[in-house]
C-alpha atoms as a PDB file:
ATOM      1  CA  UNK A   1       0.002 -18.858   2.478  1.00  0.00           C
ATOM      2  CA  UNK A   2      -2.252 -22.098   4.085  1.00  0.00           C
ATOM      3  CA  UNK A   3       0.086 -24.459   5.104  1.00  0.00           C
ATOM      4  CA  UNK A   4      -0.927 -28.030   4.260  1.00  0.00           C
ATOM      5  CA  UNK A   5      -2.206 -27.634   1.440  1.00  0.00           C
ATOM      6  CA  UNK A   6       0.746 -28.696  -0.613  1.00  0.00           C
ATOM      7  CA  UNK A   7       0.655 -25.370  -2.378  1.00  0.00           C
ATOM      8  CA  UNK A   8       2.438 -23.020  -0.575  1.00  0.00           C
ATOM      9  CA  UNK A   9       4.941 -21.580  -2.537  1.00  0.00           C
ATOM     10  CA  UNK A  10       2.866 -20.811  -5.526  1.00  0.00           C
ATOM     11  CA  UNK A  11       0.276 -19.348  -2.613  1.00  0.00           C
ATOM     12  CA  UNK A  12       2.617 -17.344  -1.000  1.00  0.00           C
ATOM     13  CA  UNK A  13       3.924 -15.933  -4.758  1.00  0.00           C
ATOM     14  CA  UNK A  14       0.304 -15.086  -5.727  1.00  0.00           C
ATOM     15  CA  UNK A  15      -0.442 -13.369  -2.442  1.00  0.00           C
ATOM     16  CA  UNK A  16       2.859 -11.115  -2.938  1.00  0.00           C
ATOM     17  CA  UNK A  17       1.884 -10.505  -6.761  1.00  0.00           C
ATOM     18  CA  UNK A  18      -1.520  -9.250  -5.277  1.00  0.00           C
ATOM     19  CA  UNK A  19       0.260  -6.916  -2.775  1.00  0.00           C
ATOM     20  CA  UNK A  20       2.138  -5.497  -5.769  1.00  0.00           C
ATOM     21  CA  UNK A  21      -0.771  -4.472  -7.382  1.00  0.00           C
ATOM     22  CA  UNK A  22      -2.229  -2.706  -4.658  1.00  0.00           C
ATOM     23  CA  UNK A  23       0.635  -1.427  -3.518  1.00  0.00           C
ATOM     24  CA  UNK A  24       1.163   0.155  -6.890  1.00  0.00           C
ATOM     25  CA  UNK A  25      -3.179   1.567  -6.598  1.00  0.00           C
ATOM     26  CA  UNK A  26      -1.876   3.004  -3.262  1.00  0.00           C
ATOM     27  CA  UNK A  27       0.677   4.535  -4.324  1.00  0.00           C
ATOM     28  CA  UNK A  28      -0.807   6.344  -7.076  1.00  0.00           C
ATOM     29  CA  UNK A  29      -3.259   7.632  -5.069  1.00  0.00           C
ATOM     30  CA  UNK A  30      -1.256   8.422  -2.083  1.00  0.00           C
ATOM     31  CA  UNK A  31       0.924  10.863  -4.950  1.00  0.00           C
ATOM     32  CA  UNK A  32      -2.565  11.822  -6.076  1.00  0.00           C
ATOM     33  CA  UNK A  33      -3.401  13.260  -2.626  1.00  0.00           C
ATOM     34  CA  UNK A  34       0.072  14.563  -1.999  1.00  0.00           C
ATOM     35  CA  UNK A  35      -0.435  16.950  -5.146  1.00  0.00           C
ATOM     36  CA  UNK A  36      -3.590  17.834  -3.956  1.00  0.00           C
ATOM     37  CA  UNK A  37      -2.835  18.684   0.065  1.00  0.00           C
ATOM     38  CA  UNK A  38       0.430  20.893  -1.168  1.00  0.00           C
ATOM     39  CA  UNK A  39      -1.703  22.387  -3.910  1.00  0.00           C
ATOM     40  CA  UNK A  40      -4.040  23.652  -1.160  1.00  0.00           C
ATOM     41  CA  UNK A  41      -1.645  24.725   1.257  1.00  0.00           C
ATOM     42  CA  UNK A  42       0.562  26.478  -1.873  1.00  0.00           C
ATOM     43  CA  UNK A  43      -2.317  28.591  -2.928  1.00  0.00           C
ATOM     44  CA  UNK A  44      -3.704  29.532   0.458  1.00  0.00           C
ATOM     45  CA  UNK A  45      -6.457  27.186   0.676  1.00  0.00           C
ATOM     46  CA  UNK A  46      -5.724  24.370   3.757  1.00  0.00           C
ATOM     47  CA  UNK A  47      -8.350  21.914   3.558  1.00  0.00           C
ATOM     48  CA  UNK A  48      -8.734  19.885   6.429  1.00  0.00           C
ATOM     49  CA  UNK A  49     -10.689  17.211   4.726  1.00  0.00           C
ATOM     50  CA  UNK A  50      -7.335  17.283   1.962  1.00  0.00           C
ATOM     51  CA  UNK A  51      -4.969  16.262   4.868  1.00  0.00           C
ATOM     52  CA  UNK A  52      -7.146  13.279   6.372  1.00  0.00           C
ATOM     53  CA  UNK A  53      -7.513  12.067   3.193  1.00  0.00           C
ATOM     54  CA  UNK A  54      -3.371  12.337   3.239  1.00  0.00           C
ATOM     55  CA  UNK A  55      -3.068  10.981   6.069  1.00  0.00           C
ATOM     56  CA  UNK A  56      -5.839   7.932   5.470  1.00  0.00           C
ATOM     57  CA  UNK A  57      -3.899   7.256   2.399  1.00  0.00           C
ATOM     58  CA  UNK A  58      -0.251   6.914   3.991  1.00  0.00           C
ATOM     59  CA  UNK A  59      -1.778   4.765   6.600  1.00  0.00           C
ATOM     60  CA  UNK A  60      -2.648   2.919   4.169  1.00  0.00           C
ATOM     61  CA  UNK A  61       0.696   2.744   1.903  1.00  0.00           C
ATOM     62  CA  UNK A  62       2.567   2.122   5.101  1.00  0.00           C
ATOM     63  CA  UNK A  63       0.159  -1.180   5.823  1.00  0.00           C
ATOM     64  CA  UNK A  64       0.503  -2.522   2.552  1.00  0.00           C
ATOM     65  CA  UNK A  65       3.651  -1.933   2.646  1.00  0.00           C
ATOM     66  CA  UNK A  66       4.311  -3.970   5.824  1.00  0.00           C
ATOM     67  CA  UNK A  67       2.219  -6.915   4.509  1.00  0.00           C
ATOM     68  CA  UNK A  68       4.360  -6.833   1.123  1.00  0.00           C
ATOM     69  CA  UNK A  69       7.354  -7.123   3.465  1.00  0.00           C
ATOM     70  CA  UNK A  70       5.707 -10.222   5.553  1.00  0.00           C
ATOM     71  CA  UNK A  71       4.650 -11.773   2.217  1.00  0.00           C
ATOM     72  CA  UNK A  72       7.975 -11.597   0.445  1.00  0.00           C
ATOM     73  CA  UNK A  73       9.878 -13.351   3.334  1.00  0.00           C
ATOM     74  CA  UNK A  74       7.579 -16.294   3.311  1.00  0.00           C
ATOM     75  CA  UNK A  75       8.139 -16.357  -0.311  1.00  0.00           C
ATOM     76  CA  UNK A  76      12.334 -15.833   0.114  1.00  0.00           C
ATOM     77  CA  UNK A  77      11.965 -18.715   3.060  1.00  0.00           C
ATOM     78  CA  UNK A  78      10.225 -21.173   1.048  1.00  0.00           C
END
């Protein structure tokens, strides 16, 4: 995404592929520590460390997902 460079377009598709990837990391992890929390909390166990790794995680999924969305407009724009 460097404007100038002549390049953008194939910049702007790599960065998007990139999010992809870690989106798709995230994710899997995020559902990881979803299992995990409810697991807890189903058998009578809360674990405080369980739901800030939760929460850490979402924060997380919900950034990436924000910069996917900002990199696949500059990519639809081109």
């Amino acid at each position: 995404m460097v404007r100038g460079t002549g390049r953008g377009g194939a910049d702007a598709l790599a960065s998007r592929q990139r999010l992809e990837m870690l989106a798709g990391f995230v994710g899997f992890f995020t559902l990881l520590a979803v299992v995990n929390a409810v697991g807890l909390i189903a058998t009578g166990r809360p674990s405080m460390l369980a739901s800030v790794v939760l929460l850490g995680m979402l924060i997380l999924s919900w950034l990436t997902y924000r910069a996917w969305r900002r990199a696949d407009r500059a990519v639809k724009g081109l």
